[in-house]
N, C-alpha and C. Protein backbone atom coordinates (compact mmCIF):
# COMPACT_ATOMS: atom_id res chain seq x y z
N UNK A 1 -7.87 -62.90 -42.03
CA UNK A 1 -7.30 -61.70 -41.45
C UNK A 1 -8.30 -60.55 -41.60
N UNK A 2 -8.21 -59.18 -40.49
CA UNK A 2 -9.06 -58.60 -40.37
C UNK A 2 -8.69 -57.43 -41.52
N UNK A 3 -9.54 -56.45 -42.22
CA UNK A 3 -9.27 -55.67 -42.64
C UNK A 3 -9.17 -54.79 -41.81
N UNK A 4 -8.35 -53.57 -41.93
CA UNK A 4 -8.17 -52.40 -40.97
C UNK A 4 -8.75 -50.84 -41.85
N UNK A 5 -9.27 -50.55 -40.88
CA UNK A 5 -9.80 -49.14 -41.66
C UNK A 5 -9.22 -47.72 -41.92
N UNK A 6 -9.45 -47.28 -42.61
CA UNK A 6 -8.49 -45.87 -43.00
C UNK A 6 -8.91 -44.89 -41.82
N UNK A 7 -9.99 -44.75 -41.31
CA UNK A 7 -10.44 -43.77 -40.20
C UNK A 7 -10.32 -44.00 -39.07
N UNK A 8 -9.53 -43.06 -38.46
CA UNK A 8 -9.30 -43.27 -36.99
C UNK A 8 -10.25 -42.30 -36.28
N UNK A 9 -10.85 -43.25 -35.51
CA UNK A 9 -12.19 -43.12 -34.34
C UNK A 9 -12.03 -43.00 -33.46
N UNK A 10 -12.25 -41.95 -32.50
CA UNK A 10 -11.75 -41.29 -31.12
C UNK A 10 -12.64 -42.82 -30.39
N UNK A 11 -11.29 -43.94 -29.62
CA UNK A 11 -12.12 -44.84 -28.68
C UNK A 11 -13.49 -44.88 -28.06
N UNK A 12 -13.35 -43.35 -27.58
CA UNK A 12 -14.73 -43.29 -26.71
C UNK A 12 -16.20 -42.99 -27.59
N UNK A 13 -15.57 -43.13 -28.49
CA UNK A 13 -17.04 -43.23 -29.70
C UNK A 13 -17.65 -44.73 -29.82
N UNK A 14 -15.84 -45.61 -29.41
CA UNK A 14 -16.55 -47.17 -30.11
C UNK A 14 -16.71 -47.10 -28.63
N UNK A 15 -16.20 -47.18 -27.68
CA UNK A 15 -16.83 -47.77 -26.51
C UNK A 15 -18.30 -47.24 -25.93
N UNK A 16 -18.79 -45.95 -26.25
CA UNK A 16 -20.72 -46.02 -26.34
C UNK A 16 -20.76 -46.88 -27.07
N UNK A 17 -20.69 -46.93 -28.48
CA UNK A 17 -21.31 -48.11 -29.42
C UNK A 17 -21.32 -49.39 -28.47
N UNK A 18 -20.25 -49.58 -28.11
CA UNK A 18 -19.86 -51.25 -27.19
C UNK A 18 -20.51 -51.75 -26.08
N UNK A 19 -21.26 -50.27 -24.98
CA UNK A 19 -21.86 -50.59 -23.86
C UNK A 19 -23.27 -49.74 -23.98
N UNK A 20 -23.88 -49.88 -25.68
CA UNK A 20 -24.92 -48.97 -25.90
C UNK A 20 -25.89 -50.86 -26.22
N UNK A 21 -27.41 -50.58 -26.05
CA UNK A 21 -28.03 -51.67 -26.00
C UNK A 21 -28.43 -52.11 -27.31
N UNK A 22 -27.65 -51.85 -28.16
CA UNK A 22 -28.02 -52.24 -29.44
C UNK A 22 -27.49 -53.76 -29.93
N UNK A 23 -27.84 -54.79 -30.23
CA UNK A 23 -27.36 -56.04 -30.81
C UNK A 23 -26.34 -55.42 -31.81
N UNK A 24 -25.28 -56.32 -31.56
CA UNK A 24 -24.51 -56.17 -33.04
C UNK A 24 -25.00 -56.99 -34.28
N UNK A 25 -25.73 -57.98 -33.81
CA UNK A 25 -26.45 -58.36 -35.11
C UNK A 25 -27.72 -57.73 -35.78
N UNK A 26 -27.94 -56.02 -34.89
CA UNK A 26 -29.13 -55.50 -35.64
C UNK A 26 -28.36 -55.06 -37.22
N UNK A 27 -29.07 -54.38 -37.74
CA UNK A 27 -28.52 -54.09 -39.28
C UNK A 27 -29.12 -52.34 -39.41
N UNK A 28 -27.81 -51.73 -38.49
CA UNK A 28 -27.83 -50.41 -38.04
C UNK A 28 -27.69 -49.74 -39.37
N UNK A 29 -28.39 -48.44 -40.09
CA UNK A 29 -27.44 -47.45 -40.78
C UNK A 29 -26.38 -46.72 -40.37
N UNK A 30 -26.13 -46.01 -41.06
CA UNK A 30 -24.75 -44.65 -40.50
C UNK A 30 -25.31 -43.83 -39.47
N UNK A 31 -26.42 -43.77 -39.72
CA UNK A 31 -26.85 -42.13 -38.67
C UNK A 31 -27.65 -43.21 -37.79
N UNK A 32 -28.31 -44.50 -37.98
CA UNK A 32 -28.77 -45.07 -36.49
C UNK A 32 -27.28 -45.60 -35.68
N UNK A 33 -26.46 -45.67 -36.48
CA UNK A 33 -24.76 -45.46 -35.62
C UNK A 33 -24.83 -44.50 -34.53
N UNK A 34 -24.71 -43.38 -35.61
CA UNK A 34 -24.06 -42.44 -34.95
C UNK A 34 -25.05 -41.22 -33.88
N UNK A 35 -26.34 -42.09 -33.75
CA UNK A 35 -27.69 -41.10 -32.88
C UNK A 35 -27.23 -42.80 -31.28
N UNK A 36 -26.97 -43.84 -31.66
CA UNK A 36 -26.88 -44.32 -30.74
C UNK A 36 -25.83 -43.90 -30.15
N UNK A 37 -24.86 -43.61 -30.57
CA UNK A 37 -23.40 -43.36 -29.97
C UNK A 37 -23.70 -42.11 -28.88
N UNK A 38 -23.86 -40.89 -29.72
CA UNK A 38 -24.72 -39.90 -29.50
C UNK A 38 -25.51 -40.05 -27.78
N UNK A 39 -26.18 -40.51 -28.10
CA UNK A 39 -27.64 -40.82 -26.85
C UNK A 39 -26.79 -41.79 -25.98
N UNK A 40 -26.10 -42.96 -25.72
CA UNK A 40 -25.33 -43.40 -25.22
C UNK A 40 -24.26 -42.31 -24.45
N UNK A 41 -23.68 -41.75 -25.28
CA UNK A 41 -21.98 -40.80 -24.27
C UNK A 41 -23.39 -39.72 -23.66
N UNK A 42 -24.30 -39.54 -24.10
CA UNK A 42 -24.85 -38.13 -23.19
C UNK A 42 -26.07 -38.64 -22.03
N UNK A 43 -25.66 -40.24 -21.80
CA UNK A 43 -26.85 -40.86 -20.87
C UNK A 43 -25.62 -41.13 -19.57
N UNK A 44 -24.30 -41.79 -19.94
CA UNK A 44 -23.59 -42.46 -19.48
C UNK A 44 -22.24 -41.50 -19.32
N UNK A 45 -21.58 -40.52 -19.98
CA UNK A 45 -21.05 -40.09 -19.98
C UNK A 45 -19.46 -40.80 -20.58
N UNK A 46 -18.29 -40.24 -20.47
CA UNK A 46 -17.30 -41.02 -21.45
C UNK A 46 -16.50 -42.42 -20.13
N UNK A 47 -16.49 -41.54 -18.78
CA UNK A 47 -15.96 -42.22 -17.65
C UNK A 47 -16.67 -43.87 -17.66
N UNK A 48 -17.94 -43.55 -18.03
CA UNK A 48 -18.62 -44.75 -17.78
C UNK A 48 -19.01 -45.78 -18.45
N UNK A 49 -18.29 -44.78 -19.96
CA UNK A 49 -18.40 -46.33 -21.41
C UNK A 49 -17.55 -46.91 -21.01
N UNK A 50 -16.32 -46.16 -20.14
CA UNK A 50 -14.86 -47.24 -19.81
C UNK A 50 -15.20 -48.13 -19.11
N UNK A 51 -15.82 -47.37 -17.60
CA UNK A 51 -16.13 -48.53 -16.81
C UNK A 51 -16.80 -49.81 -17.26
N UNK A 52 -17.78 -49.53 -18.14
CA UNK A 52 -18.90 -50.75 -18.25
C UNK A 52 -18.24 -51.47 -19.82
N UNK A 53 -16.87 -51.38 -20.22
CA UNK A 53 -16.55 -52.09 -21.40
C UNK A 53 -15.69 -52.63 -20.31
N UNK A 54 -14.94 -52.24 -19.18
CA UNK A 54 -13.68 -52.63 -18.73
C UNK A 54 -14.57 -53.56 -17.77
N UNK A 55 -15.62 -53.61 -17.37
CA UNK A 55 -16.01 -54.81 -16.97
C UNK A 55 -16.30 -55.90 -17.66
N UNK A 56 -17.12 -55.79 -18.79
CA UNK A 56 -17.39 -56.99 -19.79
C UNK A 56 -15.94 -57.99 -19.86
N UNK A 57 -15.18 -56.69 -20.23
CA UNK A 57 -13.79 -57.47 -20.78
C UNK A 57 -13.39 -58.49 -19.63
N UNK A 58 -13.75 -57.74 -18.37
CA UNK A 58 -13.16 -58.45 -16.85
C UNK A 58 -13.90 -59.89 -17.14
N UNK A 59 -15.39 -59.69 -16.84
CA UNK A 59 -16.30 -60.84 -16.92
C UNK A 59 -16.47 -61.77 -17.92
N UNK A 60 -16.51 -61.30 -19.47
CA UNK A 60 -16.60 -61.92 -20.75
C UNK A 60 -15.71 -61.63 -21.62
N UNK A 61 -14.37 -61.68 -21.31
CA UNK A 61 -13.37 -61.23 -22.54
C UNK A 61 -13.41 -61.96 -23.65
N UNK A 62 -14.06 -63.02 -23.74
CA UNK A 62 -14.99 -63.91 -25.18
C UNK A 62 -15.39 -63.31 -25.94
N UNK A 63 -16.60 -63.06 -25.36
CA UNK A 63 -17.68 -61.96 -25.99
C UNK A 63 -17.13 -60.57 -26.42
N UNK A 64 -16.35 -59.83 -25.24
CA UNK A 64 -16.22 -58.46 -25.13
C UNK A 64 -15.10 -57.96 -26.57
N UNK A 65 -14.19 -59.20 -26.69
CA UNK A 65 -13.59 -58.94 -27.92
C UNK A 65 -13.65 -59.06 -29.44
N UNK A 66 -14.60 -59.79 -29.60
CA UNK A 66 -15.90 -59.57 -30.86
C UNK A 66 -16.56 -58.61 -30.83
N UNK A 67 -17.05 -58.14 -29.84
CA UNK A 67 -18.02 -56.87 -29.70
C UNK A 67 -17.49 -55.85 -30.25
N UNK A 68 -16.23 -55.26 -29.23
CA UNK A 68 -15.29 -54.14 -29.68
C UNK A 68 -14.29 -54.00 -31.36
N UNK A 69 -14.58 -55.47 -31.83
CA UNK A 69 -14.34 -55.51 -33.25
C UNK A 69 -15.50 -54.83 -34.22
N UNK A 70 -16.73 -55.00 -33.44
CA UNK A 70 -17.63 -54.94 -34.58
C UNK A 70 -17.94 -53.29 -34.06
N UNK A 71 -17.71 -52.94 -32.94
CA UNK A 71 -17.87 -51.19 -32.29
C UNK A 71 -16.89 -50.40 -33.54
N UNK A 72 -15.95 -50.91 -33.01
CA UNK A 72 -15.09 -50.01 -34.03
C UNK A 72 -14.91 -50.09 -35.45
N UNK A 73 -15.80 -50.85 -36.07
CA UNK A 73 -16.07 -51.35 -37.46
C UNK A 73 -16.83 -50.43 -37.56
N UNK A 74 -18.37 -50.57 -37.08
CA UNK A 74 -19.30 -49.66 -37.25
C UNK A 74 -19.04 -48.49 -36.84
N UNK A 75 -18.59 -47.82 -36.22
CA UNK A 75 -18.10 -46.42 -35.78
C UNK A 75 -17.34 -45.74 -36.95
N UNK A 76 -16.19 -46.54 -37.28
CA UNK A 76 -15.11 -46.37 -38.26
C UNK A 76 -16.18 -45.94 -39.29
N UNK A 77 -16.92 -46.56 -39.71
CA UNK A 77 -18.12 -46.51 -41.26
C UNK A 77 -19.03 -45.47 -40.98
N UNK A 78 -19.14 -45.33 -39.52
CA UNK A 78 -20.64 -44.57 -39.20
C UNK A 78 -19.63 -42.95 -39.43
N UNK A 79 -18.57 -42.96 -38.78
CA UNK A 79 -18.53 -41.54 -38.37
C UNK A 79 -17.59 -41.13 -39.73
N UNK A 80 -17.08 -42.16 -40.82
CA UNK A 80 -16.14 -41.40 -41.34
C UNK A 80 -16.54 -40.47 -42.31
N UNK A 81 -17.91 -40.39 -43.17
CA UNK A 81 -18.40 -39.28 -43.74
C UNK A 81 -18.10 -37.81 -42.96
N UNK A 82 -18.66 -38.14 -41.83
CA UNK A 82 -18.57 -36.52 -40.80
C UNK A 82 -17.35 -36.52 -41.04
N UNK A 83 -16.10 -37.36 -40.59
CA UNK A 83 -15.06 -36.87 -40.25
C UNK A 83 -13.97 -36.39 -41.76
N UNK A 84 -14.40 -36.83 -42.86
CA UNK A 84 -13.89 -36.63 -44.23
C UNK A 84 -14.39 -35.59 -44.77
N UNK A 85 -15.52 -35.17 -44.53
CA UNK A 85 -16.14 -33.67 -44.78
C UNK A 85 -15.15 -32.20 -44.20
């Protein structure tokens, strides 16, 4: 069973993380989190993390739902310092 995290992460943070070109098997820090997220919503905008997660899911809902586990894992970890401050 999954653990669930104490920080709640505005979606459109994990979905840059989700349609940003980073492997989830790289071995990101907090702030290479949160500069991809960052550079992602201000390349793509928020309309278009939807579009391009809501396609994966269309095309690879395999894949797309591991992904968005590990988006909002890392997001949850990356952003909750900022957001507990």
């Amino acid at each position: 069973m999954m653990t669930t995290t104490t920080y709640q992460v505005d979606p459109v943070l994990c979905m840059a993380l989700f349609v940003s070109d980073v492997s989830q098997f790289s071995n990101l820090d907090d702030a290479a989190i949160r500069e991809t997220v960052h550079r992602t919503l201000d390349r793509l905008g928020p309309d278009e993390c939807y579009a391009r997660a809501a396609e994966v899911f269309g095309d690879r809902p395999d894949v797309a739902i591991e992904r968005i586990h590990w988006a909002r894992e890392m997001c949850a970890r990356a952003m909750a310092p900022a957001m507990a401050g």
